[in-house]
Protein backbone atom coordinates (compact mmCIF):
# COMPACT_ATOMS: atom_id res chain seq x y z
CA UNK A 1 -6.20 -0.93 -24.10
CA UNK A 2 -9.08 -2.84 -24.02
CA UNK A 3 -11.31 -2.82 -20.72
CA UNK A 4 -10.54 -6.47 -19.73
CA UNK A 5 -6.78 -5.47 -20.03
CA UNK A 6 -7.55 -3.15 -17.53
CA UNK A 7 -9.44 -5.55 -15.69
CA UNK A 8 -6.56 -8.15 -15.73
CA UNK A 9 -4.02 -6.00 -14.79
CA UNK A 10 -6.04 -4.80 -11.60
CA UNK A 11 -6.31 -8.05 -10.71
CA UNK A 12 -2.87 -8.82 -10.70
CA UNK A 13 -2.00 -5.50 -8.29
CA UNK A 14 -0.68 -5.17 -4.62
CA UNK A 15 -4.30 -4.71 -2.86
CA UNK A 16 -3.43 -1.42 -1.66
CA UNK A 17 -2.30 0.27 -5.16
CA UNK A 18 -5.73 -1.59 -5.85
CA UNK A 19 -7.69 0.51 -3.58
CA UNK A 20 -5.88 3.49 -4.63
CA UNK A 21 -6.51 3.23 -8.16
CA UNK A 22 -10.37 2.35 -7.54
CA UNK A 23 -10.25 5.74 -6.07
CA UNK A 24 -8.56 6.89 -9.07
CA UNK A 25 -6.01 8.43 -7.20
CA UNK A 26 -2.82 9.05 -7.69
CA UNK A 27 0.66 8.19 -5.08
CA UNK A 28 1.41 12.32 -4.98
CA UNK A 29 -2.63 12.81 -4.19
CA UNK A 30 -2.48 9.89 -1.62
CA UNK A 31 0.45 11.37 -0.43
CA UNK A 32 -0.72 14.73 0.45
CA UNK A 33 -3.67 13.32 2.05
CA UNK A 34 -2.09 10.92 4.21
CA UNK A 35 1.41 12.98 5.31
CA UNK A 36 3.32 10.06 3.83
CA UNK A 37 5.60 10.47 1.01
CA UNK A 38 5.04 9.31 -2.34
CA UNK A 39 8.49 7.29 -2.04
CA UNK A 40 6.67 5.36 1.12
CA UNK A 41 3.42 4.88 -0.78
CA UNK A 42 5.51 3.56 -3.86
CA UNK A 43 7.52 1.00 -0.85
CA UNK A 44 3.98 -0.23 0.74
CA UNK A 45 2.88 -1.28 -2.66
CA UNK A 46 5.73 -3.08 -3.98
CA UNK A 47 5.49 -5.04 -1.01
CA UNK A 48 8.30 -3.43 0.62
CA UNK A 49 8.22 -2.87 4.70
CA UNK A 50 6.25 0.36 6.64
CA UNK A 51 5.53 0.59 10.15
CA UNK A 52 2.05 0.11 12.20
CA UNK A 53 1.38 3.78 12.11
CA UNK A 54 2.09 4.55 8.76
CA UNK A 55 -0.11 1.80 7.70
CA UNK A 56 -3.03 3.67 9.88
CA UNK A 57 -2.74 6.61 8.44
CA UNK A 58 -2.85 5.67 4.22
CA UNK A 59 -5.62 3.00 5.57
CA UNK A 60 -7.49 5.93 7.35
CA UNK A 61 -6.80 8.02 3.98
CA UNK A 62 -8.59 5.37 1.79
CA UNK A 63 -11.97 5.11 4.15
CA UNK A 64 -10.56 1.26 5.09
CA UNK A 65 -10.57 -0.28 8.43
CA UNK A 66 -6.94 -0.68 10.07
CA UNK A 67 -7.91 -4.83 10.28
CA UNK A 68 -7.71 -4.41 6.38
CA UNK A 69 -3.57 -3.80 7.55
CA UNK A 70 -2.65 -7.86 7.27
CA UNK A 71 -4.29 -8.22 4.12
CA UNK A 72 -3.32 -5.24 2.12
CA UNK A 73 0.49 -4.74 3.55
CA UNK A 74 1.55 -8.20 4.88
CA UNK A 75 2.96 -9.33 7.78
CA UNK A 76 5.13 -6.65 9.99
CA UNK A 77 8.20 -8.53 9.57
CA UNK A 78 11.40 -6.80 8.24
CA UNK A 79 15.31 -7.17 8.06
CA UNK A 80 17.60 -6.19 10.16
CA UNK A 81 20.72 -4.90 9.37
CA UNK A 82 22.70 -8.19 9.36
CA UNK A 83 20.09 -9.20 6.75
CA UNK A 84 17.96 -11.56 9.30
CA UNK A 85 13.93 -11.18 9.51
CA UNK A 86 12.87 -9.95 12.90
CA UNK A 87 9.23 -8.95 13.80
């Protein structure tokens, strides 16, 4: 694949599979640096919902500040279980 390929497609990313690729990392190595699954890490970068501390900790992992949070993960807003959005 040609570099800008490469280039395009890292544009395109969730910011923190971003980070984690810039590292060249991979989820499992992420994962048994931070204590956080590989099934989390695969959640947080589809966009999918993990908690304050869990954030901290793959943040903390990748050398980023936890302000980064908002930017990287979203807002901390998730479903309940009658399918509202509650923060």
């Amino acid at each position: 694949m040609p570099i800008a390929a490469d280039a395009d497609k890292l544009l395109a990313m969730n910011g923190l599979k971003r980070l984690r690729l810039e590292r060249l990392m991979t989820q499992v190595e992420l994962s048994a640096k931070t204590g956080v699954s590989p099934r989390t890490l695969a959640t947080a970068e589809n966009g999918g919902f993990v908690g304050m501390k869990t954030r901290r900790r793959i943040l903390d992992s990748l050398g980023e500040p936890y302000e980064r949070h908002m930017e990287l993960f979203g807002p901390i807003v998730r479903e309940d279980r009658e399918g509202e959005l509650s923060d």
